[in-house]
C-alpha atoms as a PDB file:
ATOM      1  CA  UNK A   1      -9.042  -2.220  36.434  1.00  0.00           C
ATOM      2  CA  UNK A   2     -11.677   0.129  38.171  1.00  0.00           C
ATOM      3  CA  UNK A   3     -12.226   1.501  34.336  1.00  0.00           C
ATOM      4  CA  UNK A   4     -13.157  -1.718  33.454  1.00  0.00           C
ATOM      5  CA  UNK A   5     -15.438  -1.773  36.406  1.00  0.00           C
ATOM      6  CA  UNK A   6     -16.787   1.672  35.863  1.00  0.00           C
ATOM      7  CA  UNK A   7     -17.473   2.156  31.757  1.00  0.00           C
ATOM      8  CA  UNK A   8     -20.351   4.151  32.212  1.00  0.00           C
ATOM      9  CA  UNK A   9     -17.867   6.480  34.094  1.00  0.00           C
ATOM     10  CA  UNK A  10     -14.803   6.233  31.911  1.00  0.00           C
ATOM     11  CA  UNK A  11     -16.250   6.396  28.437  1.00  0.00           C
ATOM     12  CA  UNK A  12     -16.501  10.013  28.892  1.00  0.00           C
ATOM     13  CA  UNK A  13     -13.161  10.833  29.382  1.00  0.00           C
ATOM     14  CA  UNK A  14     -11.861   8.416  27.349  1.00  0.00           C
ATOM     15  CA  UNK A  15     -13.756  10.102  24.426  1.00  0.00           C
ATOM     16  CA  UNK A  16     -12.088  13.222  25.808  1.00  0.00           C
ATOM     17  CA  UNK A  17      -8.802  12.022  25.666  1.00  0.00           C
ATOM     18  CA  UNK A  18      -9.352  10.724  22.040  1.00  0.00           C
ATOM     19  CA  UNK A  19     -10.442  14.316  20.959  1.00  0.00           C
ATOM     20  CA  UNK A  20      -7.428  15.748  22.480  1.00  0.00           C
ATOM     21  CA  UNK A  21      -4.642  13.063  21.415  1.00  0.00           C
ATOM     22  CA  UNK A  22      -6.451  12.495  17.796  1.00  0.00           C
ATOM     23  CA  UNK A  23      -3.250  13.481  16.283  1.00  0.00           C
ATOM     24  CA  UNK A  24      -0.826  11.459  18.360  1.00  0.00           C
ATOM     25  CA  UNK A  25      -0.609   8.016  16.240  1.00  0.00           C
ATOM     26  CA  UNK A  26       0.441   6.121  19.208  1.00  0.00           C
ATOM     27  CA  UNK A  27      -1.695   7.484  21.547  1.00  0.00           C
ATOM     28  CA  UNK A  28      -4.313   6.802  19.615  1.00  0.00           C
ATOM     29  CA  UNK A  29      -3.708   3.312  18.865  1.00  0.00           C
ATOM     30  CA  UNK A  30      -3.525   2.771  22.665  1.00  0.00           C
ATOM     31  CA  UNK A  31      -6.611   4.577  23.191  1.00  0.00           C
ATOM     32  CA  UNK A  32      -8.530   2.481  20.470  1.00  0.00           C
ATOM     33  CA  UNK A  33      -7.305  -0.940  22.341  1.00  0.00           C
ATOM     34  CA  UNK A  34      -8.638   0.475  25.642  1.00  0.00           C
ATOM     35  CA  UNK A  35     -11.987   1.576  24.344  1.00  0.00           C
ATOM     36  CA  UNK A  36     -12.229  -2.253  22.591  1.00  0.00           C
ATOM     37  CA  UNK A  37     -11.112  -3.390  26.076  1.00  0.00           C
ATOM     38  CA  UNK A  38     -13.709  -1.191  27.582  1.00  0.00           C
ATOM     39  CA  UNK A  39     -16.982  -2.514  24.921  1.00  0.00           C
ATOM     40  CA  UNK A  40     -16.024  -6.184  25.597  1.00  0.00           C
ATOM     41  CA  UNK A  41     -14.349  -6.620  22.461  1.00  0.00           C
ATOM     42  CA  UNK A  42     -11.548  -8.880  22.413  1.00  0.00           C
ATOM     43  CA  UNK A  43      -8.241  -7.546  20.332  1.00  0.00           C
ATOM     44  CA  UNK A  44      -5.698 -10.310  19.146  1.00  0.00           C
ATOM     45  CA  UNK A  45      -2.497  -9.007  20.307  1.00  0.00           C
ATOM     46  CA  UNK A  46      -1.015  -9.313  16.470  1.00  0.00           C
ATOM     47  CA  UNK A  47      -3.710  -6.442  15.866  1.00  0.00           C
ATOM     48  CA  UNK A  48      -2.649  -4.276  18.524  1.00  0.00           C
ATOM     49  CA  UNK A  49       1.507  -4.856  17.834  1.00  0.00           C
ATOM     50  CA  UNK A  50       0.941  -3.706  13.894  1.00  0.00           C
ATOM     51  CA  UNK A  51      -1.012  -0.931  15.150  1.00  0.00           C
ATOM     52  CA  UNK A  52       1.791   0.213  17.158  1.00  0.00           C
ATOM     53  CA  UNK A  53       4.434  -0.268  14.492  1.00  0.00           C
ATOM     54  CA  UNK A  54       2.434   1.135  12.224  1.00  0.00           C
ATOM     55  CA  UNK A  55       2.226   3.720  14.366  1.00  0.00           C
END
């Protein structure tokens, strides 16, 4: 929750983490629904479940 709080803090490492798990599918589907979490964006929950089975 306190990333939620804190973008200006998390964003960093959370591009960090993308560069480092870019070629871990599943990893970075997750990471792509927490940086939309993190910008405000809302992701319907269909999206995120055929991400992950695409995955």
């Amino acid at each position: 929750v306190t990333l939620i709080g804190r973008p200006e803090n998390s964003l960093p490492f959370t591009a960090s983490v993308l560069n480092n798990e870019a070629n871990i599918p599943i990893k970075n589907g997750v990471m792509h629904v927490i940086r939309g979490i993190l910008s405000g964006t809302v992701i319907p929950l269909d999206t995120v479940l055929s991400t992950m089975q695409g995955a």
